[in-house]
Protein backbone atom coordinates (compact mmCIF):
# COMPACT_ATOMS: atom_id res chain seq x y z
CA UNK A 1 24.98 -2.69 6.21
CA UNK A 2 23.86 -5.15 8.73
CA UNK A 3 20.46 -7.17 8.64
CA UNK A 4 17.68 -5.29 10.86
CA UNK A 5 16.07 -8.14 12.43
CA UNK A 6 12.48 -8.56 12.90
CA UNK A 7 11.06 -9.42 16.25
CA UNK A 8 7.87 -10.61 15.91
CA UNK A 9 5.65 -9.99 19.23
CA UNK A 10 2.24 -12.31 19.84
CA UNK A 11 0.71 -11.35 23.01
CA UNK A 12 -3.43 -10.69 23.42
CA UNK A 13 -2.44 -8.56 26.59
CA UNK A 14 -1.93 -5.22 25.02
CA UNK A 15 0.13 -4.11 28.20
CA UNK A 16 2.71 -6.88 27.44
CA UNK A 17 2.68 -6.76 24.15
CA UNK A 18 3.41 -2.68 24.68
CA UNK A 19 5.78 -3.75 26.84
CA UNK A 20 8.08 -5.80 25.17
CA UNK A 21 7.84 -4.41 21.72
CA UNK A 22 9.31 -1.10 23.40
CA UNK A 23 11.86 -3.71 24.60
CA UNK A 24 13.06 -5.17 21.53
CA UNK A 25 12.65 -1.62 19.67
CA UNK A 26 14.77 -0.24 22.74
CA UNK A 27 17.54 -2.97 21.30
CA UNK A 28 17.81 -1.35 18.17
CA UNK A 29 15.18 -4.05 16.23
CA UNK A 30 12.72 -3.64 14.13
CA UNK A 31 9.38 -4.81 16.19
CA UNK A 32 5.87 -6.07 14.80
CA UNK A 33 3.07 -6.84 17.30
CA UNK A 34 -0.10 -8.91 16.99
CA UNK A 35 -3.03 -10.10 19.57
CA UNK A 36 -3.64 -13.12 18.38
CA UNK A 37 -1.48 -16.61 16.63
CA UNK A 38 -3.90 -15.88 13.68
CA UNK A 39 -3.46 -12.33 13.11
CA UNK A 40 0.42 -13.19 12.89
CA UNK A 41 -0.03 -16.24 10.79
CA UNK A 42 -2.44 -14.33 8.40
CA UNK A 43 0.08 -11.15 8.27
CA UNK A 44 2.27 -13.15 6.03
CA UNK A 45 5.66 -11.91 8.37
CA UNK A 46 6.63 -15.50 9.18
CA UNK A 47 8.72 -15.62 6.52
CA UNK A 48 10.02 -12.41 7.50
CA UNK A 49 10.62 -12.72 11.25
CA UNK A 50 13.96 -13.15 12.87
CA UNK A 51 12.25 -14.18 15.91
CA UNK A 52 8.85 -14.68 17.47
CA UNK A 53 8.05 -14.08 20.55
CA UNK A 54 4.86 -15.29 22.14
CA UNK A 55 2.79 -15.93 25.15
CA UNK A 56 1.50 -19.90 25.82
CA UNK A 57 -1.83 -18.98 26.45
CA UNK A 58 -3.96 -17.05 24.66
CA UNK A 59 -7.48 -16.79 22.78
CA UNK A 60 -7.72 -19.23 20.13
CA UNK A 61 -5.08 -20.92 18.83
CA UNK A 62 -2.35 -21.06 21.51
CA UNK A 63 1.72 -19.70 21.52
CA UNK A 64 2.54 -23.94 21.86
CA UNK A 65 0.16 -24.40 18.85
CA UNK A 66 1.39 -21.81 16.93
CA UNK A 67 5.15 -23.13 17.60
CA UNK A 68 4.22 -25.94 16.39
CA UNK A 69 2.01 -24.94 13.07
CA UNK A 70 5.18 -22.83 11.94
CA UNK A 71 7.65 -25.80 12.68
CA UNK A 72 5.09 -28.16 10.61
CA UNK A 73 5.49 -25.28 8.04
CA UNK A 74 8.97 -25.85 7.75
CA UNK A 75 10.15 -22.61 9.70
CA UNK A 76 13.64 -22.61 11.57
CA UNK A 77 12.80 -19.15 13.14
CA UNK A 78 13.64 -19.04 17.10
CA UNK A 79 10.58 -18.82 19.45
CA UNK A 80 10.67 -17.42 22.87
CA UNK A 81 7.53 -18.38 25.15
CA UNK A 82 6.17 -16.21 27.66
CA UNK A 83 4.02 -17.54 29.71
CA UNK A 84 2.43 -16.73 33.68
CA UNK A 85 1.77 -20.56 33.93
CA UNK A 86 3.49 -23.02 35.97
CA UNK A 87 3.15 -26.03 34.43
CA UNK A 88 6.12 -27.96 33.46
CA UNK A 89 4.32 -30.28 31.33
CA UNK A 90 3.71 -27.24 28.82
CA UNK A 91 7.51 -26.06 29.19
CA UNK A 92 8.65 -29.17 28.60
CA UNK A 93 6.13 -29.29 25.37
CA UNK A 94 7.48 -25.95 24.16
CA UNK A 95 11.37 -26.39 24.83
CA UNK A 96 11.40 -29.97 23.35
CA UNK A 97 9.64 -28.56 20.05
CA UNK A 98 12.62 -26.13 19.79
CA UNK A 99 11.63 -23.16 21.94
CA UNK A 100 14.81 -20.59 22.06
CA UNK A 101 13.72 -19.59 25.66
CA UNK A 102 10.83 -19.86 28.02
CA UNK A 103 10.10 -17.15 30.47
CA UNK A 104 7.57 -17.36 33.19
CA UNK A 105 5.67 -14.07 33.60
CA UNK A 106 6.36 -11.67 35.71
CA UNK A 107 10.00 -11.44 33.92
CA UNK A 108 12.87 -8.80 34.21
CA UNK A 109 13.58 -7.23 30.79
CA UNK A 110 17.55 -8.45 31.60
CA UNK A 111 15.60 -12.18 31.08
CA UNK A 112 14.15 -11.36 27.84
CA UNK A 113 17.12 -9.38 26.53
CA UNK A 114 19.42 -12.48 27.46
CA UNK A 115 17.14 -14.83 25.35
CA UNK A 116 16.80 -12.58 22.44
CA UNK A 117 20.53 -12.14 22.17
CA UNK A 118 21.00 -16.27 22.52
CA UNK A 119 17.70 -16.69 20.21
CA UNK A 120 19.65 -14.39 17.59
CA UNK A 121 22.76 -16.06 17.32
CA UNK A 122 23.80 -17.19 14.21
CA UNK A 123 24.76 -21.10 12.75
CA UNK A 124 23.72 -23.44 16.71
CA UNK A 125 21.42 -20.74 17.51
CA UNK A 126 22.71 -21.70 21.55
CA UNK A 127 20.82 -23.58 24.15
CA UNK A 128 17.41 -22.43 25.50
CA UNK A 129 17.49 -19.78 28.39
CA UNK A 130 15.00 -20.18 30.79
């Protein structure tokens, strides 16, 4: 039988985090949301996660921060960003740390579907999809 992943959803817009996780569960995976970096860092479902998928700015500790606190951690997971800003210095920040994908808010679900697929693929993972 073949691995249900877990998509792991950070987002403290409850609209977007609604959003997507009816997305991903849409796919056929097996969704977990949270509103804030800590709330998903003290759910213990790092580990877990086949993919996280968070917006850049939040309350708190931030989706860049938390990218990097999980990569100091040792954690090879794929990150998308999601993100309404426009500042390249941040998207350069993100995708240089290993982001999977970067997509500027307002996206089309096609756009987060296409990075989710590349995110999930197995051994080179793919390029980043932006």
């Amino acid at each position: 039988m073949p691995k249900v992943h877990l998509i792991s959803i950070v987002d403290d817009d409850a609209s977007v985090r609604d959003g997507v996780e009816s997305l991903v569960r849409s796919l056929g995976y097996t969704a977990a949301t949270f509103s804030s970096a800590e709330e998903y860092l003290e759910s213990g479902l790092a580990r877990e996660s086949s993919c996280l998928i968070t917006d850049l700015a939040m309350p708190g500790m931030s989706g860049a921060d938390l990218q990097e606190r999980l990569v100091a951690d040792g954690s090879v997971m794929p990150v998308i960003i999601m993100t309404a800003s426009r500042d390249d210095g941040l998207r350069n920040r993100v995708l240089n740390a290993g982001a999977r994908g970067y997509l500027r808010k307002p996206f089309r679900d096609q756009q987060l579907i296409d990075c989710l697929e590349n995110a999930l693929k197995p051994a080179d993972r793919g390029t980043a999809v932006n």
